[in-house]
Structure formats: C-alpha cells, structure tokens
PDB file of N, CA and C in Angstrom:
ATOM      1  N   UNK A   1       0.845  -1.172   0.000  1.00  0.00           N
ATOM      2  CA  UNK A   1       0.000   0.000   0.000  1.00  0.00           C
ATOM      3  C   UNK A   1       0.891   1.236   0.000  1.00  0.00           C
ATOM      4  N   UNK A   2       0.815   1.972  -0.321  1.00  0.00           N
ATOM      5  CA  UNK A   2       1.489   3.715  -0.845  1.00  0.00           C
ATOM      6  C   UNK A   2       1.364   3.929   0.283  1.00  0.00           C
ATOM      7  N   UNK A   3       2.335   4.543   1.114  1.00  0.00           N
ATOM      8  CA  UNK A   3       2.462   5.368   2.310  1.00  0.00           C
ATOM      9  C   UNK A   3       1.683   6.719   2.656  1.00  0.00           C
ATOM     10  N   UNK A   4       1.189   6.763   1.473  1.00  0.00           N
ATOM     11  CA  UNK A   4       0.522   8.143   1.607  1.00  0.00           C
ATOM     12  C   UNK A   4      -1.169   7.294   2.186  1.00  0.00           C
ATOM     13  N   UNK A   5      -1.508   6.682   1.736  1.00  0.00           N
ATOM     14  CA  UNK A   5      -2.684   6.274   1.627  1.00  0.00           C
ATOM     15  C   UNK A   5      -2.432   6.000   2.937  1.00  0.00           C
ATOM     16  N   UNK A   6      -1.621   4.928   3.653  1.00  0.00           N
ATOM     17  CA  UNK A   6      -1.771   4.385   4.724  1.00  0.00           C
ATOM     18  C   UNK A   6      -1.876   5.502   6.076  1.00  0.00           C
ATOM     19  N   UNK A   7      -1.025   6.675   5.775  1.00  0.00           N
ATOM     20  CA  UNK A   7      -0.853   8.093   6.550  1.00  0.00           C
ATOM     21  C   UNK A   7      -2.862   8.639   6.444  1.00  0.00           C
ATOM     22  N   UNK A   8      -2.965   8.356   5.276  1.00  0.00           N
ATOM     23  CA  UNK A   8      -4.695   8.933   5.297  1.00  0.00           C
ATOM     24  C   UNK A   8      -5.251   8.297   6.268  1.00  0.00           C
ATOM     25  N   UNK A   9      -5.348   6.789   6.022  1.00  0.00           N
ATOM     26  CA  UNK A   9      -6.308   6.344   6.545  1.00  0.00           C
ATOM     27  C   UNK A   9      -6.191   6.062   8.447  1.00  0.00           C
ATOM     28  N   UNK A  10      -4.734   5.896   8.701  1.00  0.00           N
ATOM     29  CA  UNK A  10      -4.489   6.417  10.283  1.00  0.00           C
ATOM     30  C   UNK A  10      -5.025   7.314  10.612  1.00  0.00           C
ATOM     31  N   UNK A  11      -4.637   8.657  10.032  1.00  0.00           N
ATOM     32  CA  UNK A  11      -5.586   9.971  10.491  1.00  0.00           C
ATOM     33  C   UNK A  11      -7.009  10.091  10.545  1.00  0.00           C
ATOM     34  N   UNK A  12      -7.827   9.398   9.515  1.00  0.00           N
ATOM     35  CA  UNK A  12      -9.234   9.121   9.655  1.00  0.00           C
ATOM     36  C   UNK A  12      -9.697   8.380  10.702  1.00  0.00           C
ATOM     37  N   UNK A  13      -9.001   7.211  10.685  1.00  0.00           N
ATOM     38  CA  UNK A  13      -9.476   6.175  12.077  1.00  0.00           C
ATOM     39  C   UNK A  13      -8.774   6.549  13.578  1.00  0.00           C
ATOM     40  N   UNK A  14      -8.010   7.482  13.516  1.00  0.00           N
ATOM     41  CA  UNK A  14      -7.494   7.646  14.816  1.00  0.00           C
ATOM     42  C   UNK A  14      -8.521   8.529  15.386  1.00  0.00           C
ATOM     43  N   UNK A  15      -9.081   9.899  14.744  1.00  0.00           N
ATOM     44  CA  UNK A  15      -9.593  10.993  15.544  1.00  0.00           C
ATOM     45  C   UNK A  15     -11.060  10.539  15.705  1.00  0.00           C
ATOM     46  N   UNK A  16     -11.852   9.858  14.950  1.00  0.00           N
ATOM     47  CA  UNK A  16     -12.951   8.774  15.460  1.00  0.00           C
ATOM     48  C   UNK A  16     -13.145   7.803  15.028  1.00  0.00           C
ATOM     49  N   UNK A  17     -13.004   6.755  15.472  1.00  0.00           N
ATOM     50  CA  UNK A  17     -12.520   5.192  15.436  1.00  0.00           C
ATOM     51  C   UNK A  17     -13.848   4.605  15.064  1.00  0.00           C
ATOM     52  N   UNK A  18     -15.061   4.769  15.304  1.00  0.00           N
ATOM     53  CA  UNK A  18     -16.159   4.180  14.603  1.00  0.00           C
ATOM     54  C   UNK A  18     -16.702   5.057  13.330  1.00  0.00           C
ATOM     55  N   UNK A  19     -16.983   6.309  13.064  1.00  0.00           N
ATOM     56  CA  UNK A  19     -16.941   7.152  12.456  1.00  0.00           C
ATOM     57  C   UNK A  19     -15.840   6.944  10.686  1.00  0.00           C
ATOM     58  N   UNK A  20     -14.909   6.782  11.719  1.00  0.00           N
ATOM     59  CA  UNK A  20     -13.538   6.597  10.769  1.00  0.00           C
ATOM     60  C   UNK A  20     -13.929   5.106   9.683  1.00  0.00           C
ATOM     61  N   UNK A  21     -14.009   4.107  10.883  1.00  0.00           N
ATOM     62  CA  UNK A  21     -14.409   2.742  10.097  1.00  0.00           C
ATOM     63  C   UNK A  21     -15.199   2.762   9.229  1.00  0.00           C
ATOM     64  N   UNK A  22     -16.264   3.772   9.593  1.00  0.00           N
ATOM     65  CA  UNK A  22     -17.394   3.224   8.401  1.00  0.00           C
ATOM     66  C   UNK A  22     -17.140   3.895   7.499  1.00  0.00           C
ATOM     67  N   UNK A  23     -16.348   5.234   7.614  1.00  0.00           N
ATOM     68  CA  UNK A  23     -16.048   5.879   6.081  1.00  0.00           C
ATOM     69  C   UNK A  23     -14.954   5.106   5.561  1.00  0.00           C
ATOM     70  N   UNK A  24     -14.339   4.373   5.961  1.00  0.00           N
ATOM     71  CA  UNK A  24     -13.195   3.735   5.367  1.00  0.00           C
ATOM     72  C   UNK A  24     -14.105   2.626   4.553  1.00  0.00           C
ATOM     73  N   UNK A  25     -15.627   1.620   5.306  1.00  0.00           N
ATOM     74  CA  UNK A  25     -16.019   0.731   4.864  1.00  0.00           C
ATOM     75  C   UNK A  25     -16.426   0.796   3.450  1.00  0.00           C
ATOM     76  N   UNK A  26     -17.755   2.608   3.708  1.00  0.00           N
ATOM     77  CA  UNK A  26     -18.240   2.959   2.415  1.00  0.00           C
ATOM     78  C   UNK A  26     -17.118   3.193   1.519  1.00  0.00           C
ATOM     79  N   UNK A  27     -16.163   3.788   1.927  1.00  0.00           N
ATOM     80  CA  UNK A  27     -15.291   3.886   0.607  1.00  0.00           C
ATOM     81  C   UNK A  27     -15.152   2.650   0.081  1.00  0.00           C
ATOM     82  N   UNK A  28     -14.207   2.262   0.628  1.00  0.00           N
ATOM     83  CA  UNK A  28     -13.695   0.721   0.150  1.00  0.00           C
ATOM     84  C   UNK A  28     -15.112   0.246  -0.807  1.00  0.00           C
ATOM     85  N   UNK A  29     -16.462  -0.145  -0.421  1.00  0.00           N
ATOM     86  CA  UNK A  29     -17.168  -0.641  -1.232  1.00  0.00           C
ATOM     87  C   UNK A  29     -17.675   0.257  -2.192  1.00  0.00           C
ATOM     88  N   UNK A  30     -17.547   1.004  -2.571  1.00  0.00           N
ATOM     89  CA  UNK A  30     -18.423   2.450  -3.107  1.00  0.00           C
ATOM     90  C   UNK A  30     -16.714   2.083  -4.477  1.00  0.00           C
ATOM     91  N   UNK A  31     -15.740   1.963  -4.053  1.00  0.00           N
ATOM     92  CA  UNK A  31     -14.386   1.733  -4.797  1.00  0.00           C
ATOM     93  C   UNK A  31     -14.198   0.376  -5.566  1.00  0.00           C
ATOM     94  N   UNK A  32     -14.803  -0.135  -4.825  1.00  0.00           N
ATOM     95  CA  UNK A  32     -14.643  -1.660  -5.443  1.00  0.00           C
ATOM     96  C   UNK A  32     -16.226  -1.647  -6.660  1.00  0.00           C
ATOM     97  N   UNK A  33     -17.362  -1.534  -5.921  1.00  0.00           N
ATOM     98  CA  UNK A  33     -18.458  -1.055  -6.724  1.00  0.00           C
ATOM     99  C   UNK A  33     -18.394  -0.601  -8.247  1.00  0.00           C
ATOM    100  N   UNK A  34     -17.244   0.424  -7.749  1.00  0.00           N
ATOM    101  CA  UNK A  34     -17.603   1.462  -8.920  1.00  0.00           C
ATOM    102  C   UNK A  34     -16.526   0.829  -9.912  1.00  0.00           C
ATOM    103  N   UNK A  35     -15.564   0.382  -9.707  1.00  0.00           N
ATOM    104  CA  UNK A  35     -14.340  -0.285 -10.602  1.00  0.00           C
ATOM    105  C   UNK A  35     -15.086  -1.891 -11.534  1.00  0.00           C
ATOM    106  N   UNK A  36     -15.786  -2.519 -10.706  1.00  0.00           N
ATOM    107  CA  UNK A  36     -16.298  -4.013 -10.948  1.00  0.00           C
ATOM    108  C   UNK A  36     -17.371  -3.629 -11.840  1.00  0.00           C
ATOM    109  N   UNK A  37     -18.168  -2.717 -12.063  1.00  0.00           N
ATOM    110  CA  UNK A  37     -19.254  -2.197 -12.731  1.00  0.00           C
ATOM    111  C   UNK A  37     -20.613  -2.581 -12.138  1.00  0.00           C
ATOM    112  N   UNK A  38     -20.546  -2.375 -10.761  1.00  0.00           N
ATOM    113  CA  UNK A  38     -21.303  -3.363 -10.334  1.00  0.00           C
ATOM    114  C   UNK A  38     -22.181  -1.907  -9.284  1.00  0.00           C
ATOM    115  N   UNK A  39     -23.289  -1.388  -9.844  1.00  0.00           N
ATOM    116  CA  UNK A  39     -23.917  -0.045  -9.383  1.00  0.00           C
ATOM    117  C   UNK A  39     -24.680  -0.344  -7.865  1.00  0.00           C
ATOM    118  N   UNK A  40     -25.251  -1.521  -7.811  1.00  0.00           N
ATOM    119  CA  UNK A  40     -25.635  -1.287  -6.326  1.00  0.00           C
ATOM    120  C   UNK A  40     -24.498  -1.216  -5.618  1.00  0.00           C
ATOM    121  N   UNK A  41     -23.411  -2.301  -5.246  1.00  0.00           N
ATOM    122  CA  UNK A  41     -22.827  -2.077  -4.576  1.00  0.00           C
ATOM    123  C   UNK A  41     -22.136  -0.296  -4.296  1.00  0.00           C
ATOM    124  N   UNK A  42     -21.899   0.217  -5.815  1.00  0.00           N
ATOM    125  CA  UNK A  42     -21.317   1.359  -5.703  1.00  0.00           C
ATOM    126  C   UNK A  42     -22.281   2.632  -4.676  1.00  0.00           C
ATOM    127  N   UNK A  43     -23.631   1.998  -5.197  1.00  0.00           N
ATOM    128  CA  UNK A  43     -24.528   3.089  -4.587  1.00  0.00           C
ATOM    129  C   UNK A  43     -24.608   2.597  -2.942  1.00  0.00           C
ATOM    130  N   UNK A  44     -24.765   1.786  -2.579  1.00  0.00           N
ATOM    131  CA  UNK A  44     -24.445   1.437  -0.863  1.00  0.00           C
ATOM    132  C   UNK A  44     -23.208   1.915  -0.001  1.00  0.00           C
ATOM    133  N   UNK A  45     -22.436   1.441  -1.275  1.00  0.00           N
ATOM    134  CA  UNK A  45     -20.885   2.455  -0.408  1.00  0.00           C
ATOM    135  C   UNK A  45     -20.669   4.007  -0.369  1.00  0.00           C
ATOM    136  N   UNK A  46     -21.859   4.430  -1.129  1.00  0.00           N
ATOM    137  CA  UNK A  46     -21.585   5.997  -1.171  1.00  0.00           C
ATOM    138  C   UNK A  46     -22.290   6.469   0.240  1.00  0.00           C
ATOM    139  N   UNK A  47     -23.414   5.358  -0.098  1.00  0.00           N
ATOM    140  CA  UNK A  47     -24.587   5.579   1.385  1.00  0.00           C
ATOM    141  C   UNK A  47     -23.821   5.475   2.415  1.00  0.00           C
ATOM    142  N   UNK A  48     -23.126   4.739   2.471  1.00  0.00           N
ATOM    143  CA  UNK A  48     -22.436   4.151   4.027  1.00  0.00           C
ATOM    144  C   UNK A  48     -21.485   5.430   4.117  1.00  0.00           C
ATOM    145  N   UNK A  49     -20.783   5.439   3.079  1.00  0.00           N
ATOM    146  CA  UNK A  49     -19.401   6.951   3.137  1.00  0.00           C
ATOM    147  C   UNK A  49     -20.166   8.114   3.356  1.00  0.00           C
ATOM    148  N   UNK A  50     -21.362   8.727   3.311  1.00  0.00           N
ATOM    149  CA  UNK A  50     -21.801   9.563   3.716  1.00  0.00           C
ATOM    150  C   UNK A  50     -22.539   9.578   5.280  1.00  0.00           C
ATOM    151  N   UNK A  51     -23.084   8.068   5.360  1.00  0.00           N
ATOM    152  CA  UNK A  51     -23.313   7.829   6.740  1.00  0.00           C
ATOM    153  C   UNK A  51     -22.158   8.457   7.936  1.00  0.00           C
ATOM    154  N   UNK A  52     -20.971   7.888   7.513  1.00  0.00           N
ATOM    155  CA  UNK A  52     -19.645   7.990   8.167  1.00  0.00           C
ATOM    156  C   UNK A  52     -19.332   9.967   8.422  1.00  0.00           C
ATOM    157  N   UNK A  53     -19.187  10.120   7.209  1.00  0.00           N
ATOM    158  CA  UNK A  53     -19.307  11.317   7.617  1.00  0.00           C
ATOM    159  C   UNK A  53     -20.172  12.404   8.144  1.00  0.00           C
ATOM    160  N   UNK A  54     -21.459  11.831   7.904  1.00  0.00           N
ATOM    161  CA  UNK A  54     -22.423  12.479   8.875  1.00  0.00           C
ATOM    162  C   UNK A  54     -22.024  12.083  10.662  1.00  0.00           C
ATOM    163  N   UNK A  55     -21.470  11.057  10.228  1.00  0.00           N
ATOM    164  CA  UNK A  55     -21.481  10.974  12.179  1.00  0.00           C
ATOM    165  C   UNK A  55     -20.383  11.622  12.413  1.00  0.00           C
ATOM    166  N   UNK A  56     -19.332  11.763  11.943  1.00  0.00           N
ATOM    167  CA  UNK A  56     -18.328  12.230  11.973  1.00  0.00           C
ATOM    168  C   UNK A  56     -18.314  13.703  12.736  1.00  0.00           C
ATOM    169  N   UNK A  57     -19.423  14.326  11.741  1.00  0.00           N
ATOM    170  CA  UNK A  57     -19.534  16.145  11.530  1.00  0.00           C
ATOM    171  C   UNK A  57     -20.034  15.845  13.172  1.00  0.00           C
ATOM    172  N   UNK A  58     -21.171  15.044  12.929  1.00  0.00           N
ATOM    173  CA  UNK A  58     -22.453  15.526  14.081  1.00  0.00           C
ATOM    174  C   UNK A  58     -21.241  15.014  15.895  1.00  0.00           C
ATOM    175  N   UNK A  59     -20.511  13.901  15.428  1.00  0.00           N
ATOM    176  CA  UNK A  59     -19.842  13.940  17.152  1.00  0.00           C
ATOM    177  C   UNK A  59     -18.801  15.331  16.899  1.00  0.00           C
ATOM    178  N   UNK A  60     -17.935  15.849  15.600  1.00  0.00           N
ATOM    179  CA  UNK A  60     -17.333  17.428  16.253  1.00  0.00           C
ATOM    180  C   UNK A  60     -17.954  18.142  16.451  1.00  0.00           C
ATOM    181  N   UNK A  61     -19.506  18.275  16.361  1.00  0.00           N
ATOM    182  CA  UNK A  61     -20.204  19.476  16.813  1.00  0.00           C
ATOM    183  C   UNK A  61     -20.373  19.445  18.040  1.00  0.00           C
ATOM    184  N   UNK A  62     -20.689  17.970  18.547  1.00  0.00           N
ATOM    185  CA  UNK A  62     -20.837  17.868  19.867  1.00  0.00           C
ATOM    186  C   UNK A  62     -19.988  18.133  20.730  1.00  0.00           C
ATOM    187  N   UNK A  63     -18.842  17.806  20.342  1.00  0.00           N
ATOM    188  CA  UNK A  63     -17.639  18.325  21.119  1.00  0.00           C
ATOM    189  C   UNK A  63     -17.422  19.408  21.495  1.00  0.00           C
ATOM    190  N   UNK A  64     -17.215  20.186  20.360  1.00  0.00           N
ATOM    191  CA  UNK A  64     -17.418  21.822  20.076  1.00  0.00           C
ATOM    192  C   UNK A  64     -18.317  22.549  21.008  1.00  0.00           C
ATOM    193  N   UNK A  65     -19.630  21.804  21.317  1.00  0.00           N
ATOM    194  CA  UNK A  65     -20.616  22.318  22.509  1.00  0.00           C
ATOM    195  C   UNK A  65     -19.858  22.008  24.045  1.00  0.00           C
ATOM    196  N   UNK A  66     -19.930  20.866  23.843  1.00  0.00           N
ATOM    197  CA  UNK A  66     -19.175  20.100  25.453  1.00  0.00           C
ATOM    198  C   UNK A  66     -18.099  21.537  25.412  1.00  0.00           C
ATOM    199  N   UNK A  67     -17.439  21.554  24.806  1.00  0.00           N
ATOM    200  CA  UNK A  67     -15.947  22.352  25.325  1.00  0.00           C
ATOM    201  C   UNK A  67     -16.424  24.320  25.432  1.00  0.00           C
ATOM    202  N   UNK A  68     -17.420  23.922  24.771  1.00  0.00           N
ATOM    203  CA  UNK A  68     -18.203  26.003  25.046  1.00  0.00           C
ATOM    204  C   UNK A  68     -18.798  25.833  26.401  1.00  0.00           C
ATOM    205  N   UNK A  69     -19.658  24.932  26.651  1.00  0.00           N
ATOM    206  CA  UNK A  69     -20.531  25.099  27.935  1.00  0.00           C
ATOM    207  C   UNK A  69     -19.721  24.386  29.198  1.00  0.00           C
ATOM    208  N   UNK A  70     -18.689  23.855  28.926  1.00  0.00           N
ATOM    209  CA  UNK A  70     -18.014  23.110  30.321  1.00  0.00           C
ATOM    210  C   UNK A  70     -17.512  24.201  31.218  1.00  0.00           C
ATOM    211  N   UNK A  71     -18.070  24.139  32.957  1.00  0.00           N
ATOM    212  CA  UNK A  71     -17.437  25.185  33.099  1.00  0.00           C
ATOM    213  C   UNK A  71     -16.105  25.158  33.924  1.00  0.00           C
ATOM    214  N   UNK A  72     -15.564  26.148  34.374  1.00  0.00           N
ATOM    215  CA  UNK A  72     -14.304  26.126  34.510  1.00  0.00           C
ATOM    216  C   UNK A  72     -14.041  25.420  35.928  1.00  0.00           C
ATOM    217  N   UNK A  73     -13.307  24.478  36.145  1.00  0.00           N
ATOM    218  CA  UNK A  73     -12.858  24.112  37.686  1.00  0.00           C
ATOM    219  C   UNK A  73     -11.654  24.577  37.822  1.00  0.00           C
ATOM    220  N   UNK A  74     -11.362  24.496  39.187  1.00  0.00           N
ATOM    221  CA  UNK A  74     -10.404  25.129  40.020  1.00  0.00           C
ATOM    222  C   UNK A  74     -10.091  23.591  41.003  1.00  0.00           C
ATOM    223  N   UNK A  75      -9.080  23.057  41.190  1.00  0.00           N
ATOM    224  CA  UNK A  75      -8.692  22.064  41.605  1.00  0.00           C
ATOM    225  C   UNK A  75      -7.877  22.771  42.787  1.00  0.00           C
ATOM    226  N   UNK A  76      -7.161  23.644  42.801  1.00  0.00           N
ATOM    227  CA  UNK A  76      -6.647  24.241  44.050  1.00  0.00           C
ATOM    228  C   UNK A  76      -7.007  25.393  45.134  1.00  0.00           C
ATOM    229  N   UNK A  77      -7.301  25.439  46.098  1.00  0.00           N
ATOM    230  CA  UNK A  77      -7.893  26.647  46.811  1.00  0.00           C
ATOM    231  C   UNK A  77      -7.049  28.147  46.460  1.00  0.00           C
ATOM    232  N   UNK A  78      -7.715  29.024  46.482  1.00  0.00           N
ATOM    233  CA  UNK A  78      -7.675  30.156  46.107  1.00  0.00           C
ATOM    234  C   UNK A  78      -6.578  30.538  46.515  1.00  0.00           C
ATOM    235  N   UNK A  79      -6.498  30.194  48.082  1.00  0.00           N
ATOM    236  CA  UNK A  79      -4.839  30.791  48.950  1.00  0.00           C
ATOM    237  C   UNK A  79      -5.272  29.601  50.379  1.00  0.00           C
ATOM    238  N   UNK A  80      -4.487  29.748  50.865  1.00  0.00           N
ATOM    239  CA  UNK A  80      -3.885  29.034  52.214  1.00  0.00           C
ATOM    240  C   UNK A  80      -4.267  29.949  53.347  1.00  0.00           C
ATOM    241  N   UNK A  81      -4.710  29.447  54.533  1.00  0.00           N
ATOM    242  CA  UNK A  81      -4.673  30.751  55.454  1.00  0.00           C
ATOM    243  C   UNK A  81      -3.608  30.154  56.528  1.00  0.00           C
ATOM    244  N   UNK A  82      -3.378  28.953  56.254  1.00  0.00           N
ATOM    245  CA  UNK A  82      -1.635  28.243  57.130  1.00  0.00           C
ATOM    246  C   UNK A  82      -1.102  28.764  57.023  1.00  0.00           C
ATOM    247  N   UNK A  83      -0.037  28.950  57.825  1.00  0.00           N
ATOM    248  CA  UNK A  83       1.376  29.082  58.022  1.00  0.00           C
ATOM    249  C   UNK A  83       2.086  28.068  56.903  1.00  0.00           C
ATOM    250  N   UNK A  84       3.034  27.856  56.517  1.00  0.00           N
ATOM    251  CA  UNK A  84       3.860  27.412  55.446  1.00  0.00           C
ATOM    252  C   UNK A  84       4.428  26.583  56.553  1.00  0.00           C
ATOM    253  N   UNK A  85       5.010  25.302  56.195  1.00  0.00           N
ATOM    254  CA  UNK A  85       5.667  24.271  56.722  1.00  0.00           C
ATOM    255  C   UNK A  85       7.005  24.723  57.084  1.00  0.00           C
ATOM    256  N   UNK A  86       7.850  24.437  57.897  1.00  0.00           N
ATOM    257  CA  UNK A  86       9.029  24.750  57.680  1.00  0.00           C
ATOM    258  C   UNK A  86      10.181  23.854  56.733  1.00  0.00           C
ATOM    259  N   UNK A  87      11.162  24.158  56.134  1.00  0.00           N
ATOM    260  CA  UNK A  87      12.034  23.311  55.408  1.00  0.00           C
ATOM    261  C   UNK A  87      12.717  22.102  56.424  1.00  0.00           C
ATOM    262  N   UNK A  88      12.698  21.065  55.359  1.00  0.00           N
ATOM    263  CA  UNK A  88      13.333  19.819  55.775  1.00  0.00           C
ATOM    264  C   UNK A  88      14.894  19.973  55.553  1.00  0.00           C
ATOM    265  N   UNK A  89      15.533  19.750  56.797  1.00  0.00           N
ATOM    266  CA  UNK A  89      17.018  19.568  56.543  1.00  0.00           C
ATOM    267  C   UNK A  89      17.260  18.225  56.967  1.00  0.00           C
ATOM    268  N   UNK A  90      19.024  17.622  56.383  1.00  0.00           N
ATOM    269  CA  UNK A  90      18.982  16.389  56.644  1.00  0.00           C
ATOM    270  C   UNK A  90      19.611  16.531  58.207  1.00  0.00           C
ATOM    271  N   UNK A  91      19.832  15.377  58.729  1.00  0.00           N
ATOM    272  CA  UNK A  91      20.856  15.590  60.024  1.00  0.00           C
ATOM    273  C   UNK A  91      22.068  15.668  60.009  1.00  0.00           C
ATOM    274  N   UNK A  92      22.678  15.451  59.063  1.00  0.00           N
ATOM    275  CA  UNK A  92      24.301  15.533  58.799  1.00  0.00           C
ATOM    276  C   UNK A  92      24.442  17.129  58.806  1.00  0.00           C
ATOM    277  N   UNK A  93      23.186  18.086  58.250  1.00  0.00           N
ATOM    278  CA  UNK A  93      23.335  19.722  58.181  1.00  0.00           C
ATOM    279  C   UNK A  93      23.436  20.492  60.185  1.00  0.00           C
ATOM    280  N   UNK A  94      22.438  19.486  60.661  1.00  0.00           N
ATOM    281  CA  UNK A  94      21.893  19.699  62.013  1.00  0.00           C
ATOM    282  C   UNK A  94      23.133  19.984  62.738  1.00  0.00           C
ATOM    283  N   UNK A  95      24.256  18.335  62.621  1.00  0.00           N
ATOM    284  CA  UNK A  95      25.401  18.627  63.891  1.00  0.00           C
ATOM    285  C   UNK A  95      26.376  19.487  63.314  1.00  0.00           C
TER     286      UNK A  95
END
C-alpha cells in the first residue's frame, strides 16, 4: 500500500474510530463497486461513506458544545490561610 494512503487512513481512524471505520467501509465498497461495474454495490458504499461522515460532523459538533458550555474548575484553593511548613534539613546539616 502507498504510504501516503496508509498516513490517510491512520488519520481518519485515529480521531474517530467508529466514524472513521465506516467511512473507510463505504469507501472501500463504493471503490470496489464502482471499478467491478457493479452499481448497487457502488450506490451502498456511497450511502455508508456519507453515513460515516455524517457521524463524523455531528460527534465534532458535539464536542465543540461540550468544550463552550463546560465550566471552569479550580482544583486548588484560592490561597492558604496556614502558616507554610518549615524546610526539611537532613541531620548531617543539624550537627
């Protein structure tokens, strides 16, 4: 397989892995379809390759929302009202 192709199709299936598959599926049959002369198959794989990318669009939109409306946390308190620990020395510094 051409390195280029194989670089495509990683990038498709990595950023959504079911999404990715099925546009890889429709292609593949929509490719084979259309080469064999064989029109249903071609017309199912276009269906499926557009399936794929409809899900595709519709989970980055969703994302796109998740990451506008998430709101912001704070994992650390604002400030301390302790006193600060004092530093650890070893005992060899001590005698």
């Amino acid at each position: 397989m051409n390195p280029l192709f194989a670089r495509f199709f990683r990038s498709v299936y990595r950023k959504e892995p079911i999404s990715g598959f099925i546009l890889i599926l429709g292609a593949t049959d929509a490719l084979v379809g259309g080469l064999g002369g064989r029109w249903s198959l071609l017309s199912i794989g276009l269906f499926i390759a557009f399936l794929g990318i409809v899900m595709r669009w519709r989970q980055g939109e969703k994302k796109s929302r998740e990451i506008a409306t998430e709101p912001v946390r704070y994992f650390l308190p604002p400030s301390s009202s302790r006193q600060p620990l004092p530093l650890l020395t070893s005992n060899k510094r001590r005698k």
